[in-house]
Protein backbone atom coordinates (compact mmCIF):
# COMPACT_ATOMS: atom_id res chain seq x y z
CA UNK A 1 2.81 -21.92 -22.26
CA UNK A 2 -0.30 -20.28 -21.21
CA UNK A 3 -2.44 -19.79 -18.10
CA UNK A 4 -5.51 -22.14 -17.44
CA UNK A 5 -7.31 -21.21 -14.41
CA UNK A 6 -8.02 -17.57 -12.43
CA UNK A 7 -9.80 -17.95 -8.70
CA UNK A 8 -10.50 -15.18 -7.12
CA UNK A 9 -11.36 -15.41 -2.80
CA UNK A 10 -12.85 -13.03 -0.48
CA UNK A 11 -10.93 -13.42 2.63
CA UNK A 12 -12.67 -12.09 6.04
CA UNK A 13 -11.84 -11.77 9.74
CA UNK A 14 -13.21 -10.97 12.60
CA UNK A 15 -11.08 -8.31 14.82
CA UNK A 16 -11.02 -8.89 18.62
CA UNK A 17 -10.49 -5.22 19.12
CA UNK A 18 -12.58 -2.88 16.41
CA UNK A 19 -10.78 0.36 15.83
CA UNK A 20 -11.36 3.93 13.30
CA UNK A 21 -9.85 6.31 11.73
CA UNK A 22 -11.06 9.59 10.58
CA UNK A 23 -13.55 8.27 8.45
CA UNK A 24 -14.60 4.65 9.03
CA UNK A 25 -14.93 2.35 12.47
CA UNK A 26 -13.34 -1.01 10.97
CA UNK A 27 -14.59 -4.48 13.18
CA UNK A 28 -13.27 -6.90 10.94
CA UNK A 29 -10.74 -7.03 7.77
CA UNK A 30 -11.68 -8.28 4.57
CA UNK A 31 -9.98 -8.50 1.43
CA UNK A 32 -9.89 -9.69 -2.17
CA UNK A 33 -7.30 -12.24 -3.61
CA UNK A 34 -6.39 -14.14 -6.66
CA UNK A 35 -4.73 -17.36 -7.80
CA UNK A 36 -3.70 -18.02 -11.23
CA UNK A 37 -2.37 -21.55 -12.73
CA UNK A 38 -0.35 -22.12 -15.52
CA UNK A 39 0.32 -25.00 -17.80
CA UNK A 40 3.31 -25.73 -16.27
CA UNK A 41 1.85 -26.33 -12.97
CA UNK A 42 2.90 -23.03 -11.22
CA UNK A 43 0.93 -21.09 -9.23
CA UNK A 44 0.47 -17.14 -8.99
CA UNK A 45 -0.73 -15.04 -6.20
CA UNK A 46 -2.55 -11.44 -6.45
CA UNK A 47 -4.61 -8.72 -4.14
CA UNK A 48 -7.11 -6.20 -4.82
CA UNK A 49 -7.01 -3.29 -2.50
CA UNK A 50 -10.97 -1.66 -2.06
CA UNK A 51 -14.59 -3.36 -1.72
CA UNK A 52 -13.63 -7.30 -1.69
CA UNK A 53 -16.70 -8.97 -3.51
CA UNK A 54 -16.94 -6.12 -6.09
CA UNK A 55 -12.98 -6.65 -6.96
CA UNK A 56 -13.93 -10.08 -7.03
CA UNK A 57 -16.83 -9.95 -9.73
CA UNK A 58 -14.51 -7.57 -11.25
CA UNK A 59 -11.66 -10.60 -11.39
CA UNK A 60 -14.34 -13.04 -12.80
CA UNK A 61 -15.08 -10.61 -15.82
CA UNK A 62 -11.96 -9.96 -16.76
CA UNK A 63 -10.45 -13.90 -16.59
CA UNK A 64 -12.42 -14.53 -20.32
CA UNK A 65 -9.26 -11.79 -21.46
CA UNK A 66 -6.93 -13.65 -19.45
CA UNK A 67 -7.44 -17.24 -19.68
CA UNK A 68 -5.17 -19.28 -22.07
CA UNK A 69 -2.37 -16.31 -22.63
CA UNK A 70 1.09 -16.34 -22.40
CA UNK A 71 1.83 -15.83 -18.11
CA UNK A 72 4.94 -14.44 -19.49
CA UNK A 73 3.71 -11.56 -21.52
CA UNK A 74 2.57 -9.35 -18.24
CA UNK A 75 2.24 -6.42 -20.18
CA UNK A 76 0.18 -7.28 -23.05
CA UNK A 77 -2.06 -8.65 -20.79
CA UNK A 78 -2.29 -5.78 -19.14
CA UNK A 79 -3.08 -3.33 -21.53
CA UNK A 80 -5.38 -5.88 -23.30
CA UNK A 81 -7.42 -5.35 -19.27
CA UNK A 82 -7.24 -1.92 -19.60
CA UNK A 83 -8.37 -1.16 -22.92
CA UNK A 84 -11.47 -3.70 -22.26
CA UNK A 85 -12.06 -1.54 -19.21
CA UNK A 86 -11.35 1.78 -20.33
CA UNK A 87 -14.82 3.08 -21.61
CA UNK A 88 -16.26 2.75 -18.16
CA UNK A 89 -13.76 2.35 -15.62
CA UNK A 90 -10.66 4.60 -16.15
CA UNK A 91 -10.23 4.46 -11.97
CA UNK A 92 -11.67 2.74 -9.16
CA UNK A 93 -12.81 -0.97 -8.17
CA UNK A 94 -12.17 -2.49 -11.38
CA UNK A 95 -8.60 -0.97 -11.72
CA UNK A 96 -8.01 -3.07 -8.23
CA UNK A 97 -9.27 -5.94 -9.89
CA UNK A 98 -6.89 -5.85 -12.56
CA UNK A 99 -3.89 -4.74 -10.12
CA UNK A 100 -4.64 -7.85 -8.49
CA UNK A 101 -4.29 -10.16 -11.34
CA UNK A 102 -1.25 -7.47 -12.38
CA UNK A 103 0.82 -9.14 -9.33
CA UNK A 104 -0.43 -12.54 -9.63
CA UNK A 105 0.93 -12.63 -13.04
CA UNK A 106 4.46 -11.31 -11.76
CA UNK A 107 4.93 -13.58 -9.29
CA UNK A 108 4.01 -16.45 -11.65
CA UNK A 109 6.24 -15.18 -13.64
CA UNK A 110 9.05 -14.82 -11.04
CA UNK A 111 8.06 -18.46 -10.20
CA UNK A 112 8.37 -20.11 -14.09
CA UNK A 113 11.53 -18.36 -14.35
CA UNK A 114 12.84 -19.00 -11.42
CA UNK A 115 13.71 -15.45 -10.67
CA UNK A 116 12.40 -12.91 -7.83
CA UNK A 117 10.24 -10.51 -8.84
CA UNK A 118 12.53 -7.75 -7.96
CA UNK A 119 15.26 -8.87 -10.55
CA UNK A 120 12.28 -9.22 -13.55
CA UNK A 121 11.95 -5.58 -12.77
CA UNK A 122 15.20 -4.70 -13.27
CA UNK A 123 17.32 -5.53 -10.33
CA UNK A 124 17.86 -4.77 -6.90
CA UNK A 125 18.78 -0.82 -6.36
CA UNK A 126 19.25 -1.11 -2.31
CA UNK A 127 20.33 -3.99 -0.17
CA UNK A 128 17.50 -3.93 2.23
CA UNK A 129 14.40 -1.36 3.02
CA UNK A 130 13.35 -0.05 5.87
CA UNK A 131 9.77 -0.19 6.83
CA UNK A 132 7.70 2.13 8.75
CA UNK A 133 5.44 1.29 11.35
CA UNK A 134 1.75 2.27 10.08
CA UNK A 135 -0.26 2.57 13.30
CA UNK A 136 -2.22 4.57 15.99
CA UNK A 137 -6.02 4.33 15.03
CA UNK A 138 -8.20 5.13 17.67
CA UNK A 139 -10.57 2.89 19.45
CA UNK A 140 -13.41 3.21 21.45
CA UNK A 141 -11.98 2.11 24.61
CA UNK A 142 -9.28 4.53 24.89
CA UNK A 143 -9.32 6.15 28.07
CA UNK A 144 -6.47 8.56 27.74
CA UNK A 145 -6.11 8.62 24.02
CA UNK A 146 -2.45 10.35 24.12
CA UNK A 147 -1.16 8.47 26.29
CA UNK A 148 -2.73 4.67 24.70
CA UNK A 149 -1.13 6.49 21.26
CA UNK A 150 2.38 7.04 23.11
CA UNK A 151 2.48 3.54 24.50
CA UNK A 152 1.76 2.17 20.93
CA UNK A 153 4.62 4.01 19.55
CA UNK A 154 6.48 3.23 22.23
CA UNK A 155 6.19 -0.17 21.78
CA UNK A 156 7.13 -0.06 17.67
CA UNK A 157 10.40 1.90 18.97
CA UNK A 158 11.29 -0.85 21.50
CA UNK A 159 10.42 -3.44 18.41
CA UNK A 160 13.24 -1.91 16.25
CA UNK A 161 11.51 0.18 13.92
CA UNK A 162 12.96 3.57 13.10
CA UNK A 163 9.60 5.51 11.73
CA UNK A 164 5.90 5.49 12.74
CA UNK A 165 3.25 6.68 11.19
CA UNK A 166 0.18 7.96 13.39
CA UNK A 167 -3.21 9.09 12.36
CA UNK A 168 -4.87 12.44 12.85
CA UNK A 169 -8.18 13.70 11.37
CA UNK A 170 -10.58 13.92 14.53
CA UNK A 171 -9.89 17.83 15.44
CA UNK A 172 -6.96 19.59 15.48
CA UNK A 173 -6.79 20.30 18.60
CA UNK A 174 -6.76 16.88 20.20
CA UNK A 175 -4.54 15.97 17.17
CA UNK A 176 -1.92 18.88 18.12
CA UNK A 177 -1.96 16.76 21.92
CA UNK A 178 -1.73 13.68 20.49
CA UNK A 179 1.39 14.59 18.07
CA UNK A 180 3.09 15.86 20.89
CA UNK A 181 2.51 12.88 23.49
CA UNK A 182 3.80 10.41 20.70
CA UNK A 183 6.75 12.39 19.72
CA UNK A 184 7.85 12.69 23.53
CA UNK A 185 7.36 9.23 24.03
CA UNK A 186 9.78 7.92 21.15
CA UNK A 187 12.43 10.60 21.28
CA UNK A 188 13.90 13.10 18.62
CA UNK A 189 15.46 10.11 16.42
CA UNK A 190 12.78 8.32 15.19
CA UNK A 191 10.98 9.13 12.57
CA UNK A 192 7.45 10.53 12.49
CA UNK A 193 4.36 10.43 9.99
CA UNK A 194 1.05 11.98 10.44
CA UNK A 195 -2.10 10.52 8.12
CA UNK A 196 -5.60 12.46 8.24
CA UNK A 197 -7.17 10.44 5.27
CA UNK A 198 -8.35 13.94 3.56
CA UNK A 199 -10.58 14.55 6.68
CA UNK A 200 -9.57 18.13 6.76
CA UNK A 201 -10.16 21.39 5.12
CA UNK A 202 -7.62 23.26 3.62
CA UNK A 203 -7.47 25.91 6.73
CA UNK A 204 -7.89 23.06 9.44
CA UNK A 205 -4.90 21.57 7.66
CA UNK A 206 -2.49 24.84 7.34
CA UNK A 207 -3.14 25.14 11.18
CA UNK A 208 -2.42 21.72 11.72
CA UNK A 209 0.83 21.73 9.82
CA UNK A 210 1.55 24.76 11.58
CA UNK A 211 1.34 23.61 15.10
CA UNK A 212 2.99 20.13 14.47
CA UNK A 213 6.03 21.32 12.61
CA UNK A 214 7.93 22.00 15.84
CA UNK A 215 7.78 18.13 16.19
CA UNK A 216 9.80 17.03 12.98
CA UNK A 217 6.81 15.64 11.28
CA UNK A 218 8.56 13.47 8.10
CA UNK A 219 5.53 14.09 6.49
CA UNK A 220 1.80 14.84 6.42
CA UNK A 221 -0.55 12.43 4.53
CA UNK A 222 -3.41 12.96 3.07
CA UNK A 223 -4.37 16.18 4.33
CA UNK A 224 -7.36 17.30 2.04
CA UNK A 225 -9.52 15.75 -0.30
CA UNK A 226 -8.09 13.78 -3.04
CA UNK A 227 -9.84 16.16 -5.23
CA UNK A 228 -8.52 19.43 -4.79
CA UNK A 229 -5.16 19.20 -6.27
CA UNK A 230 -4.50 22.81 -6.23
CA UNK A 231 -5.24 22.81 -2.69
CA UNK A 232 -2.57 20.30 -2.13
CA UNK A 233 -0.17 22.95 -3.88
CA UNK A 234 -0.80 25.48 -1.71
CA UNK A 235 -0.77 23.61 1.43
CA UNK A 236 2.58 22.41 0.21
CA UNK A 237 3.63 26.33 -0.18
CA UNK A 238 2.28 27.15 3.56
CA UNK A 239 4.62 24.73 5.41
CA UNK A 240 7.86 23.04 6.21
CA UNK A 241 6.34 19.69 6.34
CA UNK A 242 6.39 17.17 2.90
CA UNK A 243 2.68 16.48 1.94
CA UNK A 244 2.06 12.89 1.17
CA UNK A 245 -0.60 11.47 -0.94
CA UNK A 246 -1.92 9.54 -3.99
CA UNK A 247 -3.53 5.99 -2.43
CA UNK A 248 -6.46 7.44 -3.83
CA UNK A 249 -5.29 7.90 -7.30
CA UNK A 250 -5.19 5.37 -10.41
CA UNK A 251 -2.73 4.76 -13.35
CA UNK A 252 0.55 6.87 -14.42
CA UNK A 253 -2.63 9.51 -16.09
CA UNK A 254 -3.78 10.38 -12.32
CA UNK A 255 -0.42 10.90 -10.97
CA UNK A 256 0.62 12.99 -13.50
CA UNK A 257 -2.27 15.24 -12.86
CA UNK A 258 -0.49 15.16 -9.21
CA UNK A 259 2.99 16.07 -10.32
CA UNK A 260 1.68 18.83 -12.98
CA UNK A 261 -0.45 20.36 -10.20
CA UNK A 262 2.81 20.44 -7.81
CA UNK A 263 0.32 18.67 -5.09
CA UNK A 264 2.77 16.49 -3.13
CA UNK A 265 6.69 15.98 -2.54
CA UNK A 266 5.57 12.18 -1.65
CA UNK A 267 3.86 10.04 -4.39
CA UNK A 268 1.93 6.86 -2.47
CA UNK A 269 0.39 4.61 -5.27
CA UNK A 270 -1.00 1.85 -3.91
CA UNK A 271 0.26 -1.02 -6.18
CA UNK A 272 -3.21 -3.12 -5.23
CA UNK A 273 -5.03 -0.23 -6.56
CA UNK A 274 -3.40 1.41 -9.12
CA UNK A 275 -2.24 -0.96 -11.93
CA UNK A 276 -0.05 -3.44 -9.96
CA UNK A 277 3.17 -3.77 -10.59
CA UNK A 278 3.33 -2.98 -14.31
CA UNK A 279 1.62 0.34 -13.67
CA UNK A 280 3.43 1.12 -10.22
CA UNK A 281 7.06 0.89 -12.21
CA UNK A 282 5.78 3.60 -14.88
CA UNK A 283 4.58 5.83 -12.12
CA UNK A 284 7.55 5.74 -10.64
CA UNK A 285 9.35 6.40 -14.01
CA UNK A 286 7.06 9.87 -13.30
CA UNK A 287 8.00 10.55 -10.48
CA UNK A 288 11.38 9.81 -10.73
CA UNK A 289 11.02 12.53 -13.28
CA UNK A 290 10.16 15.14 -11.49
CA UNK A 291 12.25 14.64 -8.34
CA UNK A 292 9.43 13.12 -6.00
CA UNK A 293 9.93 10.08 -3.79
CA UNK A 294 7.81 7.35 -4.26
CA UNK A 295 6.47 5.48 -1.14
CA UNK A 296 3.90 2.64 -1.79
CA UNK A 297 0.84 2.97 0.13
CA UNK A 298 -0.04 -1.30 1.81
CA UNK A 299 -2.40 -2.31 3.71
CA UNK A 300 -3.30 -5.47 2.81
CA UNK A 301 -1.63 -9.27 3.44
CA UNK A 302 1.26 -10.87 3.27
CA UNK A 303 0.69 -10.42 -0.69
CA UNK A 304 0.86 -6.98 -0.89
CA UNK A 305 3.40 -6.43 1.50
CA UNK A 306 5.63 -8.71 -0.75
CA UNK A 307 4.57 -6.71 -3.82
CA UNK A 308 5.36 -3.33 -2.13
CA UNK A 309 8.94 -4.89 -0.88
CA UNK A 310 10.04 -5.88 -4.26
CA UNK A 311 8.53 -2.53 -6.11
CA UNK A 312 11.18 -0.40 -3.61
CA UNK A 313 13.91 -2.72 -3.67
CA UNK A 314 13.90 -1.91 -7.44
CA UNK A 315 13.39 1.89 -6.89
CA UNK A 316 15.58 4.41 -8.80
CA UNK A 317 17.66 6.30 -6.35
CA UNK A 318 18.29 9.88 -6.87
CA UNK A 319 20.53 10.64 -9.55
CA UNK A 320 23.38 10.79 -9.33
CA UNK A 321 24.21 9.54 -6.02
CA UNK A 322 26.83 6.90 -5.38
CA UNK A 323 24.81 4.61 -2.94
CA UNK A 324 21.20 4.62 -2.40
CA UNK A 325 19.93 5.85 0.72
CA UNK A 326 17.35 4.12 3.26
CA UNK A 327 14.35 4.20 1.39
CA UNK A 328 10.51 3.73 3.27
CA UNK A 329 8.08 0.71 2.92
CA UNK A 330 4.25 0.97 5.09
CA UNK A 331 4.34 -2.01 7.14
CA UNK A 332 1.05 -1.89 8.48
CA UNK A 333 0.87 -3.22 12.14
CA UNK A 334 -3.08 -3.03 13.00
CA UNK A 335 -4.49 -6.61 13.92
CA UNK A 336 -4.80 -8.64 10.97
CA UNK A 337 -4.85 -12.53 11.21
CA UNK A 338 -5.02 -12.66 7.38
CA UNK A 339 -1.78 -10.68 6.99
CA UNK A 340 -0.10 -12.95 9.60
CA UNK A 341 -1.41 -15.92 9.20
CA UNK A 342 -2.09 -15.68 5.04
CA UNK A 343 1.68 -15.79 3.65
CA UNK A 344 4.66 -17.41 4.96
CA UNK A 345 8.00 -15.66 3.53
CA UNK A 346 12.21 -15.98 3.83
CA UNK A 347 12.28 -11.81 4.15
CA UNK A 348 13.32 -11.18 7.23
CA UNK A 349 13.06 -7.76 9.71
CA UNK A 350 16.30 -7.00 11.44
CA UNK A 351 17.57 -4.11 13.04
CA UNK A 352 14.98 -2.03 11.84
CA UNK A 353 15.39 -3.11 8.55
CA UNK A 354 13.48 -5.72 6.07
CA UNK A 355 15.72 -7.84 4.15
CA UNK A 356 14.08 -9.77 0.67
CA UNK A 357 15.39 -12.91 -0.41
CA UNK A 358 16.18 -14.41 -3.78
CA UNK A 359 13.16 -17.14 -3.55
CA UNK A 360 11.61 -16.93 -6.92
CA UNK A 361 8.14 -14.70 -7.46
CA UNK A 362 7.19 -12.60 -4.59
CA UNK A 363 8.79 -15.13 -2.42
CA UNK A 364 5.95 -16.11 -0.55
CA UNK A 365 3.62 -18.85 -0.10
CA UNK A 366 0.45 -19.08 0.42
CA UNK A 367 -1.83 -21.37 3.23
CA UNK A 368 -4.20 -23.00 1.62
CA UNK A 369 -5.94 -23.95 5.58
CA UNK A 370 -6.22 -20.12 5.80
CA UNK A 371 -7.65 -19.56 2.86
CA UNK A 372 -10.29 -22.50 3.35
CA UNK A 373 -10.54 -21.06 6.88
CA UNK A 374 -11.51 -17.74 6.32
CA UNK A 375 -13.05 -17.78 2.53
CA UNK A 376 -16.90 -16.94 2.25
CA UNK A 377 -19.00 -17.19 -0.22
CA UNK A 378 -20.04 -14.17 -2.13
CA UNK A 379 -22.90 -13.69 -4.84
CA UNK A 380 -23.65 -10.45 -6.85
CA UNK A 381 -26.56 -8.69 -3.93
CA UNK A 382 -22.97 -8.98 -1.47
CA UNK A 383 -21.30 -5.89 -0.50
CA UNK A 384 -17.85 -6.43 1.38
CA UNK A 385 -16.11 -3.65 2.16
């Protein structure tokens, strides 16, 4: 047995409504994705999180290590990508590029075997997961920010999730108003997440967690720079609230400079990102560790979102309890045609909760029309973010 083709796409849209964030404006979505064929005749699908055509000359380098091994043998094939990569690329793009081909090979896998990807991993720890609500950028056209954030959440509530996540970053202040306004709106039960995407400083975000704690904030993401780790500790030592972070960080090495450095009570690996699947079940091995919940960063298609739901279905629970309690998935709700339109899938969302079937691999397929539909072409001068 042995795998005889890689393809990588760049997959782009268009968004009828352009929206931002504390550090970009985003007008259309684009992303990186990979099929790989084995002899058998099965197919396997992957996704790169970060710059699209850059993961996806990073996909065609790294095929010549990939083509005509054993689909079965996910992590020698991994390591073999890493240690080709290692001298110059330790973190970033190219570690997306080989997360990508990381979860294409599991769900081929899954897929050969006949097995879901959750039971290769070791079998389901939780019946179902329950997925948060990722949410509330900002747009230009907002006329009464608070209020268009309020009616968002709002709407997620009436929808049947139980947690949101909202972002802040753009002044305290106006974030402090905008906190409160969403929190009013869904009521004292549901759960709520705040996100800056490290647009603060250290004081900015001690006086942020200091105003918002009165509002039962599950947790603040991503306060400060990625880089200041001890920062992160002593935000964490200045307030009530959980800090969040780690979609910035690469490989079980960079999270364990997180967990030495006491930064965060949350660990958020992005499994697109940071070693796929392989490399997502030794962080959590980490973190598990060391007594800090893992919650996958996604925001990607229908492939990453499967990816992310099997991952936490397979989650360790804390020790030593009897049954495992609800545990968080991102489900990111921003317009996305390729997420909806991309994947077709038997999980289902009920009740607040997001129920994974036994279909083998990731359980998903893919439409070829959208792929044909939205594929362009990319050479080497193309930058996609």
């Amino acid at each position: 047995m042995k795998i005889v083709a890689i393809e990588p796409y760049v997959l782009s849209d268009t968004l009828d409504n352009s929206f931002y964030f504390s550090q970009w404006h985003y007008s259309s979505r684009t992303i990186c994705i990979v099929k790989i064929v084995s002899d058998t005749g099965h197919i396997g699908w992957g996704e790169g999180y970060g710059p699209a055509s850059i993961i996806h000359a990073g996909i065609q380098h790294l095929s010549q290590y990939v083509i005509g091994q054993n689909p079965l043998e996910t992590e020698t094939i991994w390591e073999t990508l890493y240690r080709r990569t290692m001298d110059f690329s330790r973190s970033g793009v190219l570690m997306s590029a080989i997360s990508a081909i990381d979860v294409a090979l599991w769900d081929l896998k899954g897929k050969i075997l006949d097995m879901p990807v959750y039971q290769l991993l070791g079998g389901p720890k939780r019946e179902y997961i329950t997925p948060y609500a990722t949410g509330l950028y900002f747009s230009d056209d907002m006329v009464d920010m608070g209020r268009a954030l309020a009616d968002e959440a709002a709407m997620y509530v009436d929808q049947g999730y139980r947690a949101i996540k909202m972002k802040v970053g753009i002044g305290v202040k106006r974030d402090i108003e905008n906190v409160k306004q969403v929190r009013a709106a869904i009521g004292d039960d549901v759960a709520l997440m705040i996100d800056a995407n490290h647009a603060y400083s250290l004081r900015e975000a001690k006086q942020l967690a200091r105003e918002v704690e009165q509002y039962n904030i599950s947790w603040f993401e991503e306060p400060i720079s990625p880089e200041y780790y001890d920062q992160y500790r002593e935000l964490r030592e200045s307030t009530t609230i959980p800090i969040a972070g780690g979609e910035c960080e690469y490989l079980r090495f960079g999270f364990q400079r997180l967990l030495q450095a006491q930064s965060i009570d949350i660990a958020q690996p992005d499994i697109c990102a940071t070693g796929g699947l392989t490399e997502a079940k030794r962080i959590s091995t980490l973190t598990s560790a060391r007594g800090v919940e893992i919650v996958p960063h996604t925001w990607g298609t229908g492939i990453a979102i499967a990816a992310a739901s099997h991952f936490v279905l397979n989650l360790d629970p804390v020790p030593g309890r009897l049954v495992a309690a609800d545990h968080l998935m991102e489900y990111d709700r921003t317009e996305n045609k390729l997420r909806d339109q991309l994947t077709q899938s038997d999980a289902r969302f009920e009740d607040g909760r997001l129920y994974i079937t036994d279909a083998p691999g990731l359980g998903i397929s893919v439409d070829a029309d959208c792929v044909e539909r939205h594929r362009i072409e990319v050479s080497s001068a193309t930058i996609i973010s």
